[in-house]
Every structure is written in C-alpha cells, then in structure tokens.
N, C-alpha and C. Protein backbone atom coordinates (compact mmCIF):
# COMPACT_ATOMS: atom_id res chain seq x y z
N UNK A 1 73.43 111.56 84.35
CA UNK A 1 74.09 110.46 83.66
C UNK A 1 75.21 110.97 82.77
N UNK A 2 75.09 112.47 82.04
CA UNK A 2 75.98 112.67 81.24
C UNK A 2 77.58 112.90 81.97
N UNK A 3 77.28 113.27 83.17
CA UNK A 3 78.39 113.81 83.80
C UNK A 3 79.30 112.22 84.41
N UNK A 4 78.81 111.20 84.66
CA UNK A 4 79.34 109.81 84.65
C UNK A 4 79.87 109.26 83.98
N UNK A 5 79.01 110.14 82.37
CA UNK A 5 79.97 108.97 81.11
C UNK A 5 81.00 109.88 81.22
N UNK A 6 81.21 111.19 81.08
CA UNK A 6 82.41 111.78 81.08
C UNK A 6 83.62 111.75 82.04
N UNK A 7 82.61 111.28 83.24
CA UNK A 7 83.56 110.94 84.29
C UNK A 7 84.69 109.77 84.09
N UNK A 8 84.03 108.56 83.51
CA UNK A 8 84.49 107.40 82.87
C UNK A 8 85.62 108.18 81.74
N UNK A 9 84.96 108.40 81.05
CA UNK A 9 86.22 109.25 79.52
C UNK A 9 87.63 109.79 79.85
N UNK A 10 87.24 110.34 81.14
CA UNK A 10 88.60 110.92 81.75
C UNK A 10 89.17 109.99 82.34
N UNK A 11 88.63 109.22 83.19
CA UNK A 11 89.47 108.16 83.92
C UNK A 11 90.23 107.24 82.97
N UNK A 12 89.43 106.60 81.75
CA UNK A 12 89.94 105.85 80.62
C UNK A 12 91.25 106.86 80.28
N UNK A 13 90.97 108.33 79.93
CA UNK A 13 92.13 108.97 79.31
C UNK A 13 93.51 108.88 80.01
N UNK A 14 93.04 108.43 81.05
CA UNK A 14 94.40 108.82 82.30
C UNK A 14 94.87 108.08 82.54
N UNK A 15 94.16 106.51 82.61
CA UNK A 15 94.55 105.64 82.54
C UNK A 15 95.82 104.77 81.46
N UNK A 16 95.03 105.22 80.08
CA UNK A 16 95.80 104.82 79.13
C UNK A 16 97.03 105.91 78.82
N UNK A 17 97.19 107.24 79.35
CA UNK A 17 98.54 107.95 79.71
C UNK A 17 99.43 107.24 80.71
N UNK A 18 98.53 106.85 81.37
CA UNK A 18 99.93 106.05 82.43
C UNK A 18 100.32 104.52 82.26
N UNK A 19 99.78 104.18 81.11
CA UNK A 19 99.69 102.89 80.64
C UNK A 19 100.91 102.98 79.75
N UNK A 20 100.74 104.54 78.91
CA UNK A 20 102.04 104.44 77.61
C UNK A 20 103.24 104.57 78.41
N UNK A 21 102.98 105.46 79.32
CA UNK A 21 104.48 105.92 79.96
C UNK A 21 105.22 104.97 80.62
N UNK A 22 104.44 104.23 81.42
CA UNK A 22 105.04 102.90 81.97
C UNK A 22 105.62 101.90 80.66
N UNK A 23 105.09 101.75 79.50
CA UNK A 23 105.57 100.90 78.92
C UNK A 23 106.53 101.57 78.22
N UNK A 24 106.81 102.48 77.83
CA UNK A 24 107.66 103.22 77.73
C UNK A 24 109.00 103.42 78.50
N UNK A 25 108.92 103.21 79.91
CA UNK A 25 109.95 103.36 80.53
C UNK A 25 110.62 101.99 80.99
N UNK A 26 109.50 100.93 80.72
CA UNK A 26 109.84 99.32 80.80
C UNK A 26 110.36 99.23 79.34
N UNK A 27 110.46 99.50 78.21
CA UNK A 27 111.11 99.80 77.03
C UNK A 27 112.74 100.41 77.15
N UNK A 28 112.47 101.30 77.81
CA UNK A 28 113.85 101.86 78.24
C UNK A 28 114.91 100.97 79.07
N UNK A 29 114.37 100.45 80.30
CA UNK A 29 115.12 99.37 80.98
C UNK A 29 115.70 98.16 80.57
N UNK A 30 114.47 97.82 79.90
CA UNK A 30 114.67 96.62 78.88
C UNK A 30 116.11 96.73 78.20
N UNK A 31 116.63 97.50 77.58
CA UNK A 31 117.06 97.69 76.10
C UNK A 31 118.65 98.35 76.81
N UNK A 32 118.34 98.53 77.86
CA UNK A 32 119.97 99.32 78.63
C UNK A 32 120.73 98.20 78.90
N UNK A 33 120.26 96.97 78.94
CA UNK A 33 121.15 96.06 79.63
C UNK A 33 121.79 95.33 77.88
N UNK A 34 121.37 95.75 76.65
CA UNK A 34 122.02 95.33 75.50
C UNK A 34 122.66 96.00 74.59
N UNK A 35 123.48 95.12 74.07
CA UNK A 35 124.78 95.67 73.21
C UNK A 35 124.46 95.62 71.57
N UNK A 36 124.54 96.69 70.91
CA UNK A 36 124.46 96.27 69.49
C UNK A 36 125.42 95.82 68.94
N UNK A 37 125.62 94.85 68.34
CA UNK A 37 126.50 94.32 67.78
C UNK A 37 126.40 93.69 66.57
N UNK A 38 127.11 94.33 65.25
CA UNK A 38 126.67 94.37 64.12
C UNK A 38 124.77 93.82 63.62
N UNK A 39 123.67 94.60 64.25
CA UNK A 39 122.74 94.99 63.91
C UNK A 39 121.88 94.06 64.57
N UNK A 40 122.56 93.38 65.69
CA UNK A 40 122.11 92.21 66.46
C UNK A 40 122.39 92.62 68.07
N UNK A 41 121.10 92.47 68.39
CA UNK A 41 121.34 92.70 70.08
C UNK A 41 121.27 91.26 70.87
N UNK A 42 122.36 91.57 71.82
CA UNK A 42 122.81 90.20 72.78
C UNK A 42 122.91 90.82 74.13
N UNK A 43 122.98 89.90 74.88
CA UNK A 43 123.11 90.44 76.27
C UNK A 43 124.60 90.56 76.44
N UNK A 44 124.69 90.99 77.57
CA UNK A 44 126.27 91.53 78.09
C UNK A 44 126.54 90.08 78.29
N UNK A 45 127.80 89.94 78.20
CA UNK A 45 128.91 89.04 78.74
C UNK A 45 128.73 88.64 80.57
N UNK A 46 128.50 87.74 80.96
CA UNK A 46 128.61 87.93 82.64
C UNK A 46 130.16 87.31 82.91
N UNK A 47 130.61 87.92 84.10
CA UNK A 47 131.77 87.50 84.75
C UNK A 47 131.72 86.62 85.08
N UNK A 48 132.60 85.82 85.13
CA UNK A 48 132.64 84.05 85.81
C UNK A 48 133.25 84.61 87.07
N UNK A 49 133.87 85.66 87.43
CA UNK A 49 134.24 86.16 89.02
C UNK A 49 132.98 86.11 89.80
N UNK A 50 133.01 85.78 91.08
CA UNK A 50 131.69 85.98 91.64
C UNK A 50 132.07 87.53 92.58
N UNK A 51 131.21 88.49 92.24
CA UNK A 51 131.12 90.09 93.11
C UNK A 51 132.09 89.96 94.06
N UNK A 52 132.90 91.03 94.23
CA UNK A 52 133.82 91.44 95.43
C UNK A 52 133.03 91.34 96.43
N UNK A 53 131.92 92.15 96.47
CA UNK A 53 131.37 92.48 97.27
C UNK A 53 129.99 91.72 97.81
N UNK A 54 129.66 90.85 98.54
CA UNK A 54 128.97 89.88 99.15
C UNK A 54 128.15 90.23 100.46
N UNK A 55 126.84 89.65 100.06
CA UNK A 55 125.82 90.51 101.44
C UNK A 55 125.60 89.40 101.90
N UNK A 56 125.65 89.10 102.98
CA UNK A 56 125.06 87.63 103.95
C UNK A 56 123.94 88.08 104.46
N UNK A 57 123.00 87.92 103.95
CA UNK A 57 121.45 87.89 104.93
C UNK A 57 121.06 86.86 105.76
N UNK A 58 121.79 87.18 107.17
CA UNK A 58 121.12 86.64 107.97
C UNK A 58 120.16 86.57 108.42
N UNK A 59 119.08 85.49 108.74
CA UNK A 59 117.96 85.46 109.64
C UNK A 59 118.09 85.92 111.08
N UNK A 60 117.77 87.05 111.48
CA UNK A 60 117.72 87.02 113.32
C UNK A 60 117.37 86.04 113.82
N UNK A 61 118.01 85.55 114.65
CA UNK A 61 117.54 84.60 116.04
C UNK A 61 117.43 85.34 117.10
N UNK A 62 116.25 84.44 117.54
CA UNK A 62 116.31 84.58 119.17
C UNK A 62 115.72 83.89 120.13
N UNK A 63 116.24 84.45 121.09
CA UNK A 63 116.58 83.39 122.69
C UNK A 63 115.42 83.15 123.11
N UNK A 64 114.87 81.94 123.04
CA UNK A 64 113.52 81.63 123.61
C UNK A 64 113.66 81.62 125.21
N UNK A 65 111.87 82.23 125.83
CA UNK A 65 112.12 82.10 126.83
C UNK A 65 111.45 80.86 127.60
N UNK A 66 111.01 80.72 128.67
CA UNK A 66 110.38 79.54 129.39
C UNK A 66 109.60 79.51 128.61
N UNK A 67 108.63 80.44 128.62
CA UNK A 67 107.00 80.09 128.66
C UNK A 67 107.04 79.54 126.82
N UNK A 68 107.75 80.29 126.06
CA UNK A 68 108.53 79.97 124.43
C UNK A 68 108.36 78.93 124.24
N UNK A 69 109.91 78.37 125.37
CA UNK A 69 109.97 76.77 124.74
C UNK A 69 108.75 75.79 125.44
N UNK A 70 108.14 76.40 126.27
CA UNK A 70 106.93 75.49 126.09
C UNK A 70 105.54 75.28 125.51
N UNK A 71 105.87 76.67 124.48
CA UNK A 71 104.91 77.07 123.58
C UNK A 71 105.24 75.94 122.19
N UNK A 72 107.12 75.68 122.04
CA UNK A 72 107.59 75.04 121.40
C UNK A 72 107.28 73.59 121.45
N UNK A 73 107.23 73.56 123.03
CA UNK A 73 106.87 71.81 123.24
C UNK A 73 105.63 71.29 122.84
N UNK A 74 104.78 72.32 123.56
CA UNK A 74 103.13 71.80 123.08
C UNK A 74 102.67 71.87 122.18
N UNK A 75 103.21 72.37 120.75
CA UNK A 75 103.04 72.71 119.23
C UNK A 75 103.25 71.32 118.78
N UNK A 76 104.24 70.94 119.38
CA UNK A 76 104.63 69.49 118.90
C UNK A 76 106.00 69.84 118.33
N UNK A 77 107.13 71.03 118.10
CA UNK A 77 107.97 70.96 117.38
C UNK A 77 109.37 70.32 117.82
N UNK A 78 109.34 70.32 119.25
CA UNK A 78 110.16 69.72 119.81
C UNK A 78 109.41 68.66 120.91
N UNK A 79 110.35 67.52 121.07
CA UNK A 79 109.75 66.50 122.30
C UNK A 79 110.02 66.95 123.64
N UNK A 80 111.14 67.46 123.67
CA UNK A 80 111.62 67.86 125.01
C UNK A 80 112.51 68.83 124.89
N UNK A 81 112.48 69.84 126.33
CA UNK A 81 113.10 71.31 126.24
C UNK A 81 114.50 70.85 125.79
N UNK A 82 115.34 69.95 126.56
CA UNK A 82 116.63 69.45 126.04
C UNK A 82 117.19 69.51 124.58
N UNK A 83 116.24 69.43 123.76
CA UNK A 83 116.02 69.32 122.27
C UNK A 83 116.15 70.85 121.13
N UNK A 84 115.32 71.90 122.24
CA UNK A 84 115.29 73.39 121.64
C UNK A 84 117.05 74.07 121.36
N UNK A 85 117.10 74.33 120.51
CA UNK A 85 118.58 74.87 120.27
C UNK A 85 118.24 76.42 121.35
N UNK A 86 119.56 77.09 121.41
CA UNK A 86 119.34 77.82 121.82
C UNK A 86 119.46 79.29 121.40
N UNK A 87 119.28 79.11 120.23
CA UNK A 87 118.64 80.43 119.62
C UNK A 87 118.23 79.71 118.41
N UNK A 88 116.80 80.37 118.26
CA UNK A 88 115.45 79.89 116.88
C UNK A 88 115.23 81.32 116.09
N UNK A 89 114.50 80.99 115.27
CA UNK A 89 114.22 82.28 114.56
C UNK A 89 112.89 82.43 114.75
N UNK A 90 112.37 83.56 114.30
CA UNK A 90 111.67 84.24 114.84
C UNK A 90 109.97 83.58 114.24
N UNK A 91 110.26 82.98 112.76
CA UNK A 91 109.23 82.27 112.20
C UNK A 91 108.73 80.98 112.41
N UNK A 92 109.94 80.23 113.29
CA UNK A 92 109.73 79.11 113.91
C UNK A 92 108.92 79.26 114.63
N UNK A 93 109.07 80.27 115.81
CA UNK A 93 107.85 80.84 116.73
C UNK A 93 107.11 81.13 116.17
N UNK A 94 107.04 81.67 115.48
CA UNK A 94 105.47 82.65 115.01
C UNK A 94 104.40 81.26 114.46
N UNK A 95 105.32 80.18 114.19
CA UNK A 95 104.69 78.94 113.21
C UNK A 95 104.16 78.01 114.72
N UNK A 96 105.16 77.99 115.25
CA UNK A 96 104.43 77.49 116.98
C UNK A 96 103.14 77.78 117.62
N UNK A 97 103.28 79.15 117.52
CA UNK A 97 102.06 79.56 118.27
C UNK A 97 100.71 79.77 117.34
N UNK A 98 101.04 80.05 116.46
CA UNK A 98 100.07 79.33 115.38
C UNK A 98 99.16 78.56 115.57
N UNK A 99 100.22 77.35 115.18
CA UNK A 99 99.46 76.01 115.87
C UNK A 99 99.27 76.13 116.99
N UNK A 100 99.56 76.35 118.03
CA UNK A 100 99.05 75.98 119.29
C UNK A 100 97.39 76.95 119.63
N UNK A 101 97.43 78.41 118.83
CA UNK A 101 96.57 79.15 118.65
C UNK A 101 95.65 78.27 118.06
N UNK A 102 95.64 76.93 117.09
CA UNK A 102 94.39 76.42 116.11
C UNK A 102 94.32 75.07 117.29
N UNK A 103 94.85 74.85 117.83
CA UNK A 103 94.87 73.56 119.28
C UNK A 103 93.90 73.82 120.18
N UNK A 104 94.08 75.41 120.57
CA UNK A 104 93.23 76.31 121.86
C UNK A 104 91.88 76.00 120.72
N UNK A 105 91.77 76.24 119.81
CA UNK A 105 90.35 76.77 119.38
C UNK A 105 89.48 75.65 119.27
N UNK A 106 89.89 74.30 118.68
CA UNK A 106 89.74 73.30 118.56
C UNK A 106 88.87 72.78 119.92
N UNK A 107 90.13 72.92 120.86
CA UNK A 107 89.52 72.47 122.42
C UNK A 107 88.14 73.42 122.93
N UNK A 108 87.91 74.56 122.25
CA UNK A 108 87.38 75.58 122.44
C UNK A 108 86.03 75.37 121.66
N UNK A 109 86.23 74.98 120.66
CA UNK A 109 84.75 74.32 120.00
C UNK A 109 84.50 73.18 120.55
N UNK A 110 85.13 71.88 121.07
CA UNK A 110 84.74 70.72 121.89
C UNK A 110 83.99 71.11 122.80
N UNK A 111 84.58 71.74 123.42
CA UNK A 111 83.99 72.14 124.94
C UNK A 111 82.54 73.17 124.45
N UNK A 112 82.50 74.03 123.61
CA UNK A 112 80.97 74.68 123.50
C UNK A 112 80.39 73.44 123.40
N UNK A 113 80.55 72.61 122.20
CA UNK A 113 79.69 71.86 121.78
C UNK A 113 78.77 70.45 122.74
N UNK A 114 80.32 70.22 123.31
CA UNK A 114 79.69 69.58 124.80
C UNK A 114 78.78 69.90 126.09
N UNK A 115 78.99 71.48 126.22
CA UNK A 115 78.66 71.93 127.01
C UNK A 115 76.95 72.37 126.38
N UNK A 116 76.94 72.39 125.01
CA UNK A 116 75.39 72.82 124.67
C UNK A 116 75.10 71.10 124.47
N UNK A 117 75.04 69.91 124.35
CA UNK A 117 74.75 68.84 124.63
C UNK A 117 74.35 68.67 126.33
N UNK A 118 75.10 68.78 127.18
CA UNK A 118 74.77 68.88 128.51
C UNK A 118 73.64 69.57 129.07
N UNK A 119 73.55 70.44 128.29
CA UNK A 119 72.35 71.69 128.63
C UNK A 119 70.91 71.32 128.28
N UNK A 120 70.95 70.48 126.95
CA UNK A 120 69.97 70.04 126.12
C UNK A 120 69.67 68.70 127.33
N UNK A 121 70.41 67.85 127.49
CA UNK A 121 69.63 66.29 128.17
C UNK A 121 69.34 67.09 130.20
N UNK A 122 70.30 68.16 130.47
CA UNK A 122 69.54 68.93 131.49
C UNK A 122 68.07 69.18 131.58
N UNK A 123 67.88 70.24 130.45
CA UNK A 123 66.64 70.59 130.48
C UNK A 123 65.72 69.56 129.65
N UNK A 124 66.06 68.69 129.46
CA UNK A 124 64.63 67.07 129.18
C UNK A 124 64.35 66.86 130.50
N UNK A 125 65.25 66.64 131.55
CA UNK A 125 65.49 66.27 132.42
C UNK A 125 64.44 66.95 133.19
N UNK A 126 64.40 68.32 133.30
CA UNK A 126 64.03 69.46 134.09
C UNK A 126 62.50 69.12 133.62
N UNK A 127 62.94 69.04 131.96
CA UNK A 127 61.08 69.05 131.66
C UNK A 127 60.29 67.60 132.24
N UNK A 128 60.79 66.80 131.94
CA UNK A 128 60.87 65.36 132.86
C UNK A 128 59.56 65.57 134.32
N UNK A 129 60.37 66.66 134.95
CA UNK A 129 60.00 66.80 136.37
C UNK A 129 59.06 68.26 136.53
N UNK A 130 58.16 68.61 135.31
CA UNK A 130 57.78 69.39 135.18
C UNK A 130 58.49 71.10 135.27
N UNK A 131 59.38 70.72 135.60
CA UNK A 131 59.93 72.35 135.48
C UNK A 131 60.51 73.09 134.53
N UNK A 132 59.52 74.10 135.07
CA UNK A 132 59.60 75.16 133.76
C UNK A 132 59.84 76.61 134.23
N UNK A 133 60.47 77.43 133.32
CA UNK A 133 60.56 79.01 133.71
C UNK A 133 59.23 79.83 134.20
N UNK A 134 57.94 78.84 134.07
CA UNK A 134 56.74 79.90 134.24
C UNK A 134 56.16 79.26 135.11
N UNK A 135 56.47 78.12 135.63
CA UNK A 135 56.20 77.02 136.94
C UNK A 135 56.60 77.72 138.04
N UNK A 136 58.45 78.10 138.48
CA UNK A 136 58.72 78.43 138.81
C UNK A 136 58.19 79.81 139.48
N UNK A 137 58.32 80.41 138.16
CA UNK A 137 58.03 82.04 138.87
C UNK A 137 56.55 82.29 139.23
N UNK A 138 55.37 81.11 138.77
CA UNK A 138 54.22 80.75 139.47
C UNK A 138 54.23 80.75 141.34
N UNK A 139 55.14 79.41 141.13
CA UNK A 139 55.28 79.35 142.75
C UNK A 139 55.82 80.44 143.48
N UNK A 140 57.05 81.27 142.83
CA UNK A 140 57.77 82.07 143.77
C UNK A 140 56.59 83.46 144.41
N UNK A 141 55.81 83.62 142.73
CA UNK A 141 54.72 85.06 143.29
C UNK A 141 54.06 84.48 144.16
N UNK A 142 53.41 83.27 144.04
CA UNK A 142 52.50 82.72 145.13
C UNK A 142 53.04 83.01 146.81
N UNK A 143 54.20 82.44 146.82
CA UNK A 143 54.92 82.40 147.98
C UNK A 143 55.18 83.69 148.61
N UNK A 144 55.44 84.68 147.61
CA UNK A 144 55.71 86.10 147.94
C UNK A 144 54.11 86.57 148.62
N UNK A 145 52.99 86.28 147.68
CA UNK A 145 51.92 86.95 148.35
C UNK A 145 51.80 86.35 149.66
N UNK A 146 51.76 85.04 150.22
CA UNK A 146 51.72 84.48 151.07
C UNK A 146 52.20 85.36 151.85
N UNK A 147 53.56 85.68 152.27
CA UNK A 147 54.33 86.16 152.91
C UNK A 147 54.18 87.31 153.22
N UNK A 148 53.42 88.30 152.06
CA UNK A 148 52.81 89.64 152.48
C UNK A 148 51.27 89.27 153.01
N UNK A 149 50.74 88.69 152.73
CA UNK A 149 49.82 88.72 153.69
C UNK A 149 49.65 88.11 155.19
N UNK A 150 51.01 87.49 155.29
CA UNK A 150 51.54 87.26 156.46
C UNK A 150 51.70 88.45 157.49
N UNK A 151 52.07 89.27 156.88
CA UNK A 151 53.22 90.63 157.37
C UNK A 151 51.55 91.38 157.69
N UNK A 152 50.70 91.96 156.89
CA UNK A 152 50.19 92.49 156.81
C UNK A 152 48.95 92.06 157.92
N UNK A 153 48.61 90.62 157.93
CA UNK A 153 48.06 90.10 159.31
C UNK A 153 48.19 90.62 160.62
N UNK A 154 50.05 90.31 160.78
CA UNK A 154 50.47 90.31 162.11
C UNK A 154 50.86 92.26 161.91
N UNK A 155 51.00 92.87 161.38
CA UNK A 155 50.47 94.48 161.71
C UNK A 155 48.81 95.25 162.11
C-alpha cells in the first residue's frame, strides 16, 4: 500500500508541473496580442482592409456513380435521377447511405421478427398433430431396426 500512496504523490507532483507550465504559457499568449498604453492594456487596432491574402476552402465533390445515385434515390434525397446534380459532396453520400444503412436494418428486424412469429404458430401446429422431435426419431429407429432385421433375415 505504501508504494501506491507514493505512486499517487508523484503523479499529483507531475501533474500539477504541467498544470503551471501550461498556464504559464497560456499567460504568455494571452498578453502578446496587447498594447500598453499609458498603464492600460487594449487590444490592437484591426484593419478594416480585408487580408491580401484569401484561402477558399473548398468542399470536394464528386461524380456519383449508378449504383450512388440510386443509393441517392432510395434514401429519399432525391425523387428522380434527373434531379441529382452532377457532382455532390462527399457528406451528402456518406448521409445517404446512412440512412439507407438504418432502412436495411429496420427491414432486417421486420423480417426476424416475422419470421420467429411464423415459426411459433408452425410448431402449435406441428404440436397440434402430435409431432415432436422425440416422436419422430422414435419412428425413424423403429423403422431402421425393421429394416435390419430385414437384411439380416434374407442373409
């Protein structure tokens, strides 16, 4: 146990070293962007010019293909292929198949759930008419011995 609390002591110590230094250097950043001015700090002046220099971040597009735009259609985002521009971005898709991914699953739980309903009024059914897994394999050994002592007769 002693070697845990000390383990803790150090981690606390190291912790709160990288605690000062960070605030320390967020102190520093802070304080670069202001001007003293007679014993009063203000921020800089901003330019009413807007930057020479200008970055356009474009979104990539791209060219959907068949199977795409009909990933597009059946999402519901478009009514008809006529409708798809011809270049989308890449999140439009990703938001398509998405949905169409939570559509599949949907149909995918219907269908278990139907299919274990079907199974259930089957086997009432089965039990109905007496059959059972140990009915069955009753008759089949029966039938089997039959059959060997058939064999074993006619040798």
């Amino acid at each position: 146990m002693g070697s845990l609390r000390s383990l803790r002591l150090v981690a606390g110590s190291c912790f709160r070293l990288c605690e000062r230094d960070a605030s320390l250097s967020l102190r520093l950043t802070r304080n670069s962007n202001l001007k003293t001015v007679s014993g009063f700090c203000t921020k800089p002046q901003e330019n009413p010019k807007a930057p020479s220099h200008t970055y356009s971040h474009r979104v990539p597009l791209h060219k959907p293909t068949d199977w795409e735009k009909k990933i597009l259609i059946w999402s519901g985002r478009f009514k008809k292929e006529d409708e798809i521009p011809e270049t989308i971005t890449f999140e439009m898709l990703d938001a398509a198949k998405n949905k169409l991914r939570v559509k599949v699953s949907y149909v995918m739980i219907a269908l278990t759930v139907a299919g274990c309903i079907f199974m259930i009024i089957e086997g009432k059914k089965a039990a109905g008419r007496n059959e059972s897994l140990t009915s069955l394999n009753l008759e089949k050994k029966a039938r089997l011995r039959e059959e060997a002592a058939m064999k074993a007769k006619t040798e």
